[in-house]
N, C-alpha and C. Protein backbone atom coordinates (compact mmCIF):
# COMPACT_ATOMS: atom_id res chain seq x y z
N UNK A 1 21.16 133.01 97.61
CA UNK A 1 21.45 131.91 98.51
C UNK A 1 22.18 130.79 97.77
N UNK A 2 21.62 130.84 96.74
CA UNK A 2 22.53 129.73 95.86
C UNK A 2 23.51 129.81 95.45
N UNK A 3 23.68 130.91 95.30
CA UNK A 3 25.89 131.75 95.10
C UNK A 3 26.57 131.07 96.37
N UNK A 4 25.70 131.82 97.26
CA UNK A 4 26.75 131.43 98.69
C UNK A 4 26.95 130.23 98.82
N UNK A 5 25.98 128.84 99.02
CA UNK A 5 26.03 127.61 98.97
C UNK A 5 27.33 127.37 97.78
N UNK A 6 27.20 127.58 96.52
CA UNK A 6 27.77 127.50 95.61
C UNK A 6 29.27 127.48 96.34
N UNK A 7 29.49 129.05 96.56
CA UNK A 7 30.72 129.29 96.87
C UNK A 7 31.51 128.69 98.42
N UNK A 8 30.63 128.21 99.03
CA UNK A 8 30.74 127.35 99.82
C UNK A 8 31.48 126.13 99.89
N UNK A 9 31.20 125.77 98.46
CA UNK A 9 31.27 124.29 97.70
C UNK A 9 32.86 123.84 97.18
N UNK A 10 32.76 125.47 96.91
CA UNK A 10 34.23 126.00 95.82
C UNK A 10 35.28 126.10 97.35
N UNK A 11 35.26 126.79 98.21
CA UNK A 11 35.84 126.70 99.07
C UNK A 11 36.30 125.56 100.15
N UNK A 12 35.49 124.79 100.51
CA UNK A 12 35.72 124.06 100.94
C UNK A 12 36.22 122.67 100.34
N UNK A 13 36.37 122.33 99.11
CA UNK A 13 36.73 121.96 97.88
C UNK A 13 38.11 122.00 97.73
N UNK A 14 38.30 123.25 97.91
CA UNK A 14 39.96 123.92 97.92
C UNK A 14 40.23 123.92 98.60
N UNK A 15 39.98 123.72 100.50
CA UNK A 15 40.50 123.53 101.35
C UNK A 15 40.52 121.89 101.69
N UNK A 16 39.92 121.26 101.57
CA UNK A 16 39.88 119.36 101.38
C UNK A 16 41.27 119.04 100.76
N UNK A 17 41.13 119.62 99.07
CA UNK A 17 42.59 119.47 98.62
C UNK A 17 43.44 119.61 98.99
N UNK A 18 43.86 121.29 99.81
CA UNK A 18 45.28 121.34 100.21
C UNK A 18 45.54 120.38 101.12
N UNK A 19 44.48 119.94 102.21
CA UNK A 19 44.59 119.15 103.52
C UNK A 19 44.53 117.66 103.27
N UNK A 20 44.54 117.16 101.54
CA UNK A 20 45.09 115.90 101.22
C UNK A 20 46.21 115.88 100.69
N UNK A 21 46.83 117.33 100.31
CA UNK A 21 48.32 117.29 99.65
C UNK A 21 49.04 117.01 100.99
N UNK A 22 48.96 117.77 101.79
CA UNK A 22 49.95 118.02 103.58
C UNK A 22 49.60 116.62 103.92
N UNK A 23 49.07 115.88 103.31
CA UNK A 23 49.08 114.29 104.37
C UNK A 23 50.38 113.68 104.03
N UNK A 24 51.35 114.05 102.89
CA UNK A 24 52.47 113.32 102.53
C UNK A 24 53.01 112.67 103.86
N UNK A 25 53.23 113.20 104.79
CA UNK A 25 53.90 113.17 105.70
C UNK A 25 53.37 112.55 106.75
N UNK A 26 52.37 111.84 106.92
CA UNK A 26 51.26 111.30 107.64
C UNK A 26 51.90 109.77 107.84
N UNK A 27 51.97 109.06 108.94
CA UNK A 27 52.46 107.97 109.10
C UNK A 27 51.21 106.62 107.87
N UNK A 28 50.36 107.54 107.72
CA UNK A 28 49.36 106.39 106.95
C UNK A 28 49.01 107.50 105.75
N UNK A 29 49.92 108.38 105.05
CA UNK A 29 49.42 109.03 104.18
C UNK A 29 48.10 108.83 103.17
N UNK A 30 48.03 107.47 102.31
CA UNK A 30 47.52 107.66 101.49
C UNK A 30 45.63 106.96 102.19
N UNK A 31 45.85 106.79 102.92
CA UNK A 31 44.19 106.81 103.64
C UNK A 31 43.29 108.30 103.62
N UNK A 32 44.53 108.98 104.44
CA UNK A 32 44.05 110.76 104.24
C UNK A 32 44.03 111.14 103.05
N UNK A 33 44.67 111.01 102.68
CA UNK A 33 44.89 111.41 101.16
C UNK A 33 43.54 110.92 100.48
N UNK A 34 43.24 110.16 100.29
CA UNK A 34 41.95 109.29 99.72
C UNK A 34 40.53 110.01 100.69
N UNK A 35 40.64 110.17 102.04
CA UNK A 35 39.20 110.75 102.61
C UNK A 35 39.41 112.39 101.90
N UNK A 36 39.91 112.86 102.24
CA UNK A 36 40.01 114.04 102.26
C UNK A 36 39.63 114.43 100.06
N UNK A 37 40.00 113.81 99.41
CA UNK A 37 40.03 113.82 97.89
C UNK A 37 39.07 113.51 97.48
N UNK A 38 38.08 112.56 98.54
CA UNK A 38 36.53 112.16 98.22
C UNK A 38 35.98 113.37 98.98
N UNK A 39 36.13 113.97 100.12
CA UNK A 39 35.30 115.13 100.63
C UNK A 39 35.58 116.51 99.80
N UNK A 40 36.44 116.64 99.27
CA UNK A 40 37.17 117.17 98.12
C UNK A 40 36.27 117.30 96.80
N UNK A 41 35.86 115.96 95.95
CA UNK A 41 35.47 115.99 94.95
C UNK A 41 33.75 115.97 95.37
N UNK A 42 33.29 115.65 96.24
CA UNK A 42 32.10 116.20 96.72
C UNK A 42 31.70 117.35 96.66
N UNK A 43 32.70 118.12 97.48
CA UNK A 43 31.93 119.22 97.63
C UNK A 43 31.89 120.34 96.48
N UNK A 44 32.87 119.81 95.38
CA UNK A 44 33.21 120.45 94.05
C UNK A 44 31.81 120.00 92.93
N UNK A 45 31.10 118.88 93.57
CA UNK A 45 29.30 118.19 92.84
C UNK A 45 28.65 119.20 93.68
N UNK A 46 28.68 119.32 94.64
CA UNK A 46 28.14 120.17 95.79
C UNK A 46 27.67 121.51 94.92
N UNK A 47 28.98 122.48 94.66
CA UNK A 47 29.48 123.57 94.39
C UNK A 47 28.54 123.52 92.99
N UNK A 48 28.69 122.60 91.86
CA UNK A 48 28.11 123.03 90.36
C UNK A 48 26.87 122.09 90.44
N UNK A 49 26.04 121.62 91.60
CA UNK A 49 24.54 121.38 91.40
C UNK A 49 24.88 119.93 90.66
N UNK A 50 25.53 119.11 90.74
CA UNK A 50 25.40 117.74 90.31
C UNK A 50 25.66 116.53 91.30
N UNK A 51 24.86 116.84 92.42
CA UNK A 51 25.34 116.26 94.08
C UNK A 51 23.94 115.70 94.24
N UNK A 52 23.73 114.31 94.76
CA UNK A 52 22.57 113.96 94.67
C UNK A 52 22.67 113.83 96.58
N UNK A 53 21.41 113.97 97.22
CA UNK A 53 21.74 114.12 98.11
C UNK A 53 22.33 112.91 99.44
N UNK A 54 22.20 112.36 98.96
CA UNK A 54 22.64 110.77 99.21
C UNK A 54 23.71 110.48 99.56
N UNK A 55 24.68 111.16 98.84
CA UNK A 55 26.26 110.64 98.83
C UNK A 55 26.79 111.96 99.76
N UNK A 56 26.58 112.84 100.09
CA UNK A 56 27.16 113.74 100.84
C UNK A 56 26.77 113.39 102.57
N UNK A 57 25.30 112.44 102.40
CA UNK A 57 24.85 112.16 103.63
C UNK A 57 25.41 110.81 103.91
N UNK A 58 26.06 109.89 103.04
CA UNK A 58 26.26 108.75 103.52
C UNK A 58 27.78 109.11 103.63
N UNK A 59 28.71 109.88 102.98
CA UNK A 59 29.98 110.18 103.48
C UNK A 59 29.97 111.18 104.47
N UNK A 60 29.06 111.58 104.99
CA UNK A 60 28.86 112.39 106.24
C UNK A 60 28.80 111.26 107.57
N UNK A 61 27.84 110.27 107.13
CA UNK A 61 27.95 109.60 108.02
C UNK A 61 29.00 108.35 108.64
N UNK A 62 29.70 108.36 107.68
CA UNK A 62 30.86 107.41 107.52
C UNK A 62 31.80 108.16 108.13
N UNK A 63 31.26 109.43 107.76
CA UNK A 63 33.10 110.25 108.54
C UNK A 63 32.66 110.52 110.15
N UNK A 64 31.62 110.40 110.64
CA UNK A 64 31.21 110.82 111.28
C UNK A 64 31.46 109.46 112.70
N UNK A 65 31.13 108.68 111.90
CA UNK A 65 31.54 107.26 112.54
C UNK A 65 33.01 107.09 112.68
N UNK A 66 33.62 107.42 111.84
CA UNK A 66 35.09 107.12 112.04
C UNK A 66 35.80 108.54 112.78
N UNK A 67 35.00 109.70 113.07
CA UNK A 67 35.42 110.31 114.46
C UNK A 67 35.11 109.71 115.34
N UNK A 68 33.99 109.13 115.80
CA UNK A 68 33.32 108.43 117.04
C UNK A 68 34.78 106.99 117.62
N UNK A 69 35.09 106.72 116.09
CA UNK A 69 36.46 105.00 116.41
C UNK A 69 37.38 105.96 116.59
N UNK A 70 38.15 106.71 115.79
CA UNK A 70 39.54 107.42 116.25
C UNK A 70 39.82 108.11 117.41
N UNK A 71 38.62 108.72 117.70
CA UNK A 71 38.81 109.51 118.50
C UNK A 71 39.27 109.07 120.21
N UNK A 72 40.86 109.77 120.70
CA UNK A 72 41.71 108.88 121.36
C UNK A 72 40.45 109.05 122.69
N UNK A 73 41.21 107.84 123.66
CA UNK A 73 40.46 107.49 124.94
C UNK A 73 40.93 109.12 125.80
N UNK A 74 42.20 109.60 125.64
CA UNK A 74 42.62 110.39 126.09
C UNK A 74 43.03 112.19 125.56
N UNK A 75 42.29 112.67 125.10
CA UNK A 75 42.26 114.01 124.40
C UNK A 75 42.83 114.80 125.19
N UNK A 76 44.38 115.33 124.43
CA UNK A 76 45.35 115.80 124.89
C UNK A 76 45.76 117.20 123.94
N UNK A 77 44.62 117.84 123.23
CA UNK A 77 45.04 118.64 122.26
C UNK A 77 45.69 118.37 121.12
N UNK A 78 46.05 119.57 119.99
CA UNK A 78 46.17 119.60 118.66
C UNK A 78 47.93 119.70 118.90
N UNK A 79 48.57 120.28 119.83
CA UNK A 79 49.50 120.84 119.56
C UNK A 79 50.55 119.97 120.31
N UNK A 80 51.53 119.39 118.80
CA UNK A 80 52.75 118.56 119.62
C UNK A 80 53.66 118.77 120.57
N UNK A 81 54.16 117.84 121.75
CA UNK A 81 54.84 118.84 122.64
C UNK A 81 54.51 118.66 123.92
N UNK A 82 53.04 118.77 123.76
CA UNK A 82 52.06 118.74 124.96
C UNK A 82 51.73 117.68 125.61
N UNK A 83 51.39 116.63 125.06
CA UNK A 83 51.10 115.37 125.51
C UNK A 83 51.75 114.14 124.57
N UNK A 84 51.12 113.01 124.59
CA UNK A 84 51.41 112.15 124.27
C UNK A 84 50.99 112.21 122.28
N UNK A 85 52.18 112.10 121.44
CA UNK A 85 51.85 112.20 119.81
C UNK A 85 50.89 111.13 119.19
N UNK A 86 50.99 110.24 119.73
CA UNK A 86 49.62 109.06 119.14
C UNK A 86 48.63 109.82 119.81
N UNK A 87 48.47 110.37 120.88
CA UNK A 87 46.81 110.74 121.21
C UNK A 87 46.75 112.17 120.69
N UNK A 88 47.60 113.23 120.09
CA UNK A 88 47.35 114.05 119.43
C UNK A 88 47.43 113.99 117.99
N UNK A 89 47.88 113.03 117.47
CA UNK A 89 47.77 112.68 116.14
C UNK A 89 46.06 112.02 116.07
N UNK A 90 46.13 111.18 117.00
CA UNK A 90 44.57 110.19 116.19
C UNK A 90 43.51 111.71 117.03
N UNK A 91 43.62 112.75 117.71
CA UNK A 91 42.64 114.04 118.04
C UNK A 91 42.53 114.80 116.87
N UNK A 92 43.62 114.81 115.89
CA UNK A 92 43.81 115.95 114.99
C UNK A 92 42.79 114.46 113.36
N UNK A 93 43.25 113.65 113.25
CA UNK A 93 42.70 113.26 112.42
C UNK A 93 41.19 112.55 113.01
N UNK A 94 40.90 112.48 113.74
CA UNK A 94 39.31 112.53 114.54
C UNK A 94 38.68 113.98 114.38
N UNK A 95 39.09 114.93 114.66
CA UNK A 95 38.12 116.55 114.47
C UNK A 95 38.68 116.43 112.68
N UNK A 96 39.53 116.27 111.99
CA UNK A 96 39.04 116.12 110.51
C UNK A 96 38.00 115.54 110.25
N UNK A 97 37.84 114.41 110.58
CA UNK A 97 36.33 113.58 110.25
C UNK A 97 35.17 114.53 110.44
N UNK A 98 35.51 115.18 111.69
CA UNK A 98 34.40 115.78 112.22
C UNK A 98 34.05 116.73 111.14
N UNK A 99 34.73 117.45 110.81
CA UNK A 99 34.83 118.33 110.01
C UNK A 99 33.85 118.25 108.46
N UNK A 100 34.45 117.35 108.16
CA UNK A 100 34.10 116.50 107.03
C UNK A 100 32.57 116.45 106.83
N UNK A 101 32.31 115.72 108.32
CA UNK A 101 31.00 115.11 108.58
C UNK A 101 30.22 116.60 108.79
N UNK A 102 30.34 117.50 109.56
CA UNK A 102 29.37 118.76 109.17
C UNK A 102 29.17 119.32 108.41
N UNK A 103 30.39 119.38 107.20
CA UNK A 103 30.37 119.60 105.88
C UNK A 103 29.34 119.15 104.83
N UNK A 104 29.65 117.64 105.26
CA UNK A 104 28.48 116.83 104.49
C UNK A 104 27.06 116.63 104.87
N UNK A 105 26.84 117.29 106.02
CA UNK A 105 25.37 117.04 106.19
C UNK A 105 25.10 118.54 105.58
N UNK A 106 26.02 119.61 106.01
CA UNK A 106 25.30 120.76 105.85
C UNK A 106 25.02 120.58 103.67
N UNK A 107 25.82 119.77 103.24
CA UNK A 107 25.55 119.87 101.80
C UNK A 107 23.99 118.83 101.68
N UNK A 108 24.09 117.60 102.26
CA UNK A 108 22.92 117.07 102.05
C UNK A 108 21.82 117.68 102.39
N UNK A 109 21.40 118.29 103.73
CA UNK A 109 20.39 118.91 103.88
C UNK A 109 20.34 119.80 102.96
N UNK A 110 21.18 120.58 102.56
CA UNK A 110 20.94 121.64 101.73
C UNK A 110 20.83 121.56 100.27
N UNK A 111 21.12 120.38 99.86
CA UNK A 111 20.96 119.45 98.19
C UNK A 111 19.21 119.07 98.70
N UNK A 112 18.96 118.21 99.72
CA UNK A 112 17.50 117.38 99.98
C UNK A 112 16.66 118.59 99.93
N UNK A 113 16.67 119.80 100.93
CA UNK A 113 15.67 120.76 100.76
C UNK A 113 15.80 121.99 99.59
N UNK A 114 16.59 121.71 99.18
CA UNK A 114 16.47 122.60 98.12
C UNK A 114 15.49 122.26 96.96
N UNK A 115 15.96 120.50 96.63
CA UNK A 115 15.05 120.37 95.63
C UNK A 115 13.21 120.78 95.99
N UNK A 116 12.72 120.46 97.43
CA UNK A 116 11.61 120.61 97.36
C UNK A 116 11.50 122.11 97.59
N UNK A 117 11.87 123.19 98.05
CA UNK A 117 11.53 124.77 97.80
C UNK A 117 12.16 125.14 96.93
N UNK A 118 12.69 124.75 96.13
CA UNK A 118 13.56 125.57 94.56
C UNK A 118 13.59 126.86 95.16
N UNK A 119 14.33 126.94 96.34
CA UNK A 119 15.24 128.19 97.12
C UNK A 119 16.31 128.65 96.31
């Protein structure tokens, strides 16, 4: 169980990164760039057991909050074309948060109960 978590850590780690390199192009690049490089270097503490459980739950909840503000009045899908680009841009960087934020609870819960069943 602890490989998989592990490798969990490693993966999603490496997917945070690529999805802060592709922000170049982001009308507010270096904000993404910066969430995504902290959910990034988390889940890489996550991955080698030096993650206290605290910080995965309080950037869980921070990202989690800032899906709840971005997220447009009008949800028009991911895909440009379709609707209006400000309400599919702030949909696509709102389900990142989201993202983020399940990420980070699933590491905190799983950092908090681990220590007490040494699972």
């Amino acid at each position: 169980m602890r490989l998989l978590f592990s490798i969990l850590g490693w993966v999603f780690g490496a997917l945070f990164l690529v999805s802060a390199v592709v922000q170049y192009n982001d009308p507010d690049p270096w904000v993404w760039i910066l969430i995504y490089s902290i959910a990034a270097l988390v889940s890489f503490g996550f991955a080698i057991g030096r993650m206290h459980y605290l910080v995965p739950l309080s950037f869980g909840v921070i990202a989690l909050l800032g899906f709840v503000y971005i997220f447009p009045e009008k949800f028009e899908g991911f895909e440009i074309g379709t609707g209006d680009i400000k309400n599919i841009e702030e949909g696509r960087e709102a389900f990142g948060l989201l993202i983020i934020s399940v990420i980070m609870f699933v590491y905190a819960l799983r950092t908090r109960f681990l220590r007490a069943s040494k699972v």
